[in-house]
Protein backbone atom coordinates (compact mmCIF):
# COMPACT_ATOMS: atom_id res chain seq x y z
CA UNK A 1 23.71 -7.23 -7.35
CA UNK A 2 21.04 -4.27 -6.31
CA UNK A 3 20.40 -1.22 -8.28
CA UNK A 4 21.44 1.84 -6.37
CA UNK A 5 18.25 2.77 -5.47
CA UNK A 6 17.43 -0.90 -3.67
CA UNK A 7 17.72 -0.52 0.32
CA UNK A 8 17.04 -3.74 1.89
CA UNK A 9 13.44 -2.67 3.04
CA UNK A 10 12.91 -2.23 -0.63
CA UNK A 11 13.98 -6.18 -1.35
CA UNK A 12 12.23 -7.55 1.51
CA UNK A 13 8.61 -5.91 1.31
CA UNK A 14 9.12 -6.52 -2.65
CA UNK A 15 9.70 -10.22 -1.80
CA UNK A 16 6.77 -10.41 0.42
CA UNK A 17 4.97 -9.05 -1.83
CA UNK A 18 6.01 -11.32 -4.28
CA UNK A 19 5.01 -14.19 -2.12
CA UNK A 20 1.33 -13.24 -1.71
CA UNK A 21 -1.24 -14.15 -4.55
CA UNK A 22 -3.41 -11.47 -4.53
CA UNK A 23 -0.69 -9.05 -4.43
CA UNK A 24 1.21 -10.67 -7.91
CA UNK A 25 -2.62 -10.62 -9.51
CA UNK A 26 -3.25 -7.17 -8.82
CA UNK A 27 0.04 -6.00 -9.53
CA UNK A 28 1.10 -4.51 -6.04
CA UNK A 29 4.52 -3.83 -5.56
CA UNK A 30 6.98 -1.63 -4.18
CA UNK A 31 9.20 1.29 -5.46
CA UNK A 32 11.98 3.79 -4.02
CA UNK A 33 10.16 7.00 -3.21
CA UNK A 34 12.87 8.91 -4.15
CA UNK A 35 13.99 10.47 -0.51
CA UNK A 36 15.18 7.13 0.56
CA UNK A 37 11.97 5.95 1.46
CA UNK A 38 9.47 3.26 -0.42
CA UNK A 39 5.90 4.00 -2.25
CA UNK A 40 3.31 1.08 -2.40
CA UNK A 41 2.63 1.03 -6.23
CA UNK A 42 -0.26 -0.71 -8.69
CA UNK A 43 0.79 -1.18 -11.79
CA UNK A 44 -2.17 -0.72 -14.27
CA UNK A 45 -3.93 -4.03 -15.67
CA UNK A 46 -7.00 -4.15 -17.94
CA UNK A 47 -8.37 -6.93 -15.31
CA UNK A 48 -8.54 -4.19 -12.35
CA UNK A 49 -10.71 -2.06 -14.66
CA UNK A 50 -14.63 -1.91 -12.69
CA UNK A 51 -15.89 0.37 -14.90
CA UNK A 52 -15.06 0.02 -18.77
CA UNK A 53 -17.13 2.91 -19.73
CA UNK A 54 -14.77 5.26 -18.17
CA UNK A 55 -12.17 3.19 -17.91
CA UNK A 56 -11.57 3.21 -13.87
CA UNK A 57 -9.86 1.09 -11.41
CA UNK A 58 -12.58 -1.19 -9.49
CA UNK A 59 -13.18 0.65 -5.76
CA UNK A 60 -12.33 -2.83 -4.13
CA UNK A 61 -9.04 -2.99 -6.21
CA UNK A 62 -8.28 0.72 -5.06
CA UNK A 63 -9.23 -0.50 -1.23
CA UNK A 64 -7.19 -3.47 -1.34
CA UNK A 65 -4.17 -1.23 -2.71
CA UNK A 66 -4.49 1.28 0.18
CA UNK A 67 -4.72 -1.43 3.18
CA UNK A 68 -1.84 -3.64 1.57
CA UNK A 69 0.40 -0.32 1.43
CA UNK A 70 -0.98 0.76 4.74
CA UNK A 71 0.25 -3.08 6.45
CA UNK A 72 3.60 -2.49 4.56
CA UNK A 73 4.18 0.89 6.26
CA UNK A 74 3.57 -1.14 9.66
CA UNK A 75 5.93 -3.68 9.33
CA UNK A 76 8.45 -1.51 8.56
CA UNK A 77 7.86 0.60 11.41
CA UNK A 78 7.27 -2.02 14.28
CA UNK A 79 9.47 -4.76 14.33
CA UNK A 80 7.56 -7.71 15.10
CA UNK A 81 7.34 -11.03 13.42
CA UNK A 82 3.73 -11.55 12.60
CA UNK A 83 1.79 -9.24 10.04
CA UNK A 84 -0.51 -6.61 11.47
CA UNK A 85 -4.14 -7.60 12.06
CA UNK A 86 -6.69 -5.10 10.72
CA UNK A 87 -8.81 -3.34 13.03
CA UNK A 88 -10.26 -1.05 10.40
CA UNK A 89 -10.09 0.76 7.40
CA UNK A 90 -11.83 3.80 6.21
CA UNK A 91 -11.95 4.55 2.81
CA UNK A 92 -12.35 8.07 1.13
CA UNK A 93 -12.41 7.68 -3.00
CA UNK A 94 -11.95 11.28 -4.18
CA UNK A 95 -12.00 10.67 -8.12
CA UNK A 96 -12.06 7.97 -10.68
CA UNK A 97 -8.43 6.32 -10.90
CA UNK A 98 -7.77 6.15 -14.65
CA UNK A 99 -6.00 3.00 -16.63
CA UNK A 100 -2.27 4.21 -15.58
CA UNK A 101 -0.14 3.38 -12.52
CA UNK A 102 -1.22 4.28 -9.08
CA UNK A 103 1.19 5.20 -6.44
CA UNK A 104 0.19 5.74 -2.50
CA UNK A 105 2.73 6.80 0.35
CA UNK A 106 1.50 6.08 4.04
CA UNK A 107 2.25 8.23 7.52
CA UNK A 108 2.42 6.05 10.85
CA UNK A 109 0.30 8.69 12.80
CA UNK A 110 0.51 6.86 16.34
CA UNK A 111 2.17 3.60 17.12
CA UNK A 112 0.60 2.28 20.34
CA UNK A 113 2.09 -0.87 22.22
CA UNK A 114 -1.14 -3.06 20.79
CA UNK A 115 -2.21 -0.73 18.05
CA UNK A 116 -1.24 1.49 15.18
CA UNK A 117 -2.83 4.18 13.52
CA UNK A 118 -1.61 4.60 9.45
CA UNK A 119 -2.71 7.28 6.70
CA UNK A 120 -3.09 6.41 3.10
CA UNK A 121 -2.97 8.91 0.45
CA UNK A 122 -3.01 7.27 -3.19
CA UNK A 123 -2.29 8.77 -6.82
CA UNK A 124 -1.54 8.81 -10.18
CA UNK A 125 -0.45 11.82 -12.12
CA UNK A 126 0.41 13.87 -8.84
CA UNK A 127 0.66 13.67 -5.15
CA UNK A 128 -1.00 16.88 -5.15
CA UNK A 129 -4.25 15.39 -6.57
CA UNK A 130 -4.96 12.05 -4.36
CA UNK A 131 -7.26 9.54 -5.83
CA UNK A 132 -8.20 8.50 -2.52
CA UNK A 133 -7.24 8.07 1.17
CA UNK A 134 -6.85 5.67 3.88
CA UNK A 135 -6.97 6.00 7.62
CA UNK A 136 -6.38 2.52 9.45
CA UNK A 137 -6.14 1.01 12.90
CA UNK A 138 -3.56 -2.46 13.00
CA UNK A 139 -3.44 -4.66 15.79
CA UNK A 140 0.36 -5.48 16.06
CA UNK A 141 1.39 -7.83 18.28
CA UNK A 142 4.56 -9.54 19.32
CA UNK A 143 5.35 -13.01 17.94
CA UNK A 144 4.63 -15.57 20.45
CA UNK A 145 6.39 -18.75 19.09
């Protein structure tokens, strides 16, 4: 049976998420956001550490993060079949992301017929202090089977 807090957009993206390889070896997930909602969330590894010396989360790690929360957001918003298609992704890192868990909610800004434009804001310790951002474009499309 599901905890409480599991809505069945929790299950599924945590299942898809699941599925995906690069998603299970950087340790991208899902949790409840607490208002009913879900958070994209990297658990901290000592294989996403780039820099030792600091110790930070790799940039590319950190990117990967923010689109794969960002394509999450879309499929729950736009109900179509096949996954959203990048268009782009820009990237803002505002400070190092330190060896603990990093949590990132996303904002549909505009959903288009063809296109959708998501925000990205990721943390750790608080929302209020945003390791980085994300602004994306996603081609969605219907599925044509």
């Amino acid at each position: 049976m599901a905890a409480a807090s599991e809505t069945p957009d929790l299950a599924r993206f945590r299942a898809l998420l699941e599925q995906i390889p690069y998603c299970r070896f950087l340790g991208i997930t899902v949790v409840p956001s607490g208002d009913g909602g879900v958070l994209a969330k990297l658990g901290f590894a000592e294989h996403i550490v780039g820099n030792a010396g600091l110790p930070a989360i790799h940039g590319g790690v950190i990117g990967a993060f923010l689109e794969t929360a960002a394509i999450v957001e879309v499929m729950s918003q736009v109900p179509a079949a096949v996954l959203p298609k990048t268009i782009d992704l820009t990237i803002a890192y505002l400070r190092s992301a330190g060896p603990v868990d990093t949590f990132a909610r996303t904002t549909v800004t505009k959903h288009g017929r063809r296109v959708t434009n998501v925000r990205v804001e990721a943390w750790q310790e608080s929302p209020d202090r945003p390791v980085a951002t994300a602004q994306g474009h996603f081609l969605v499309l219907p599925d044509e089977r």
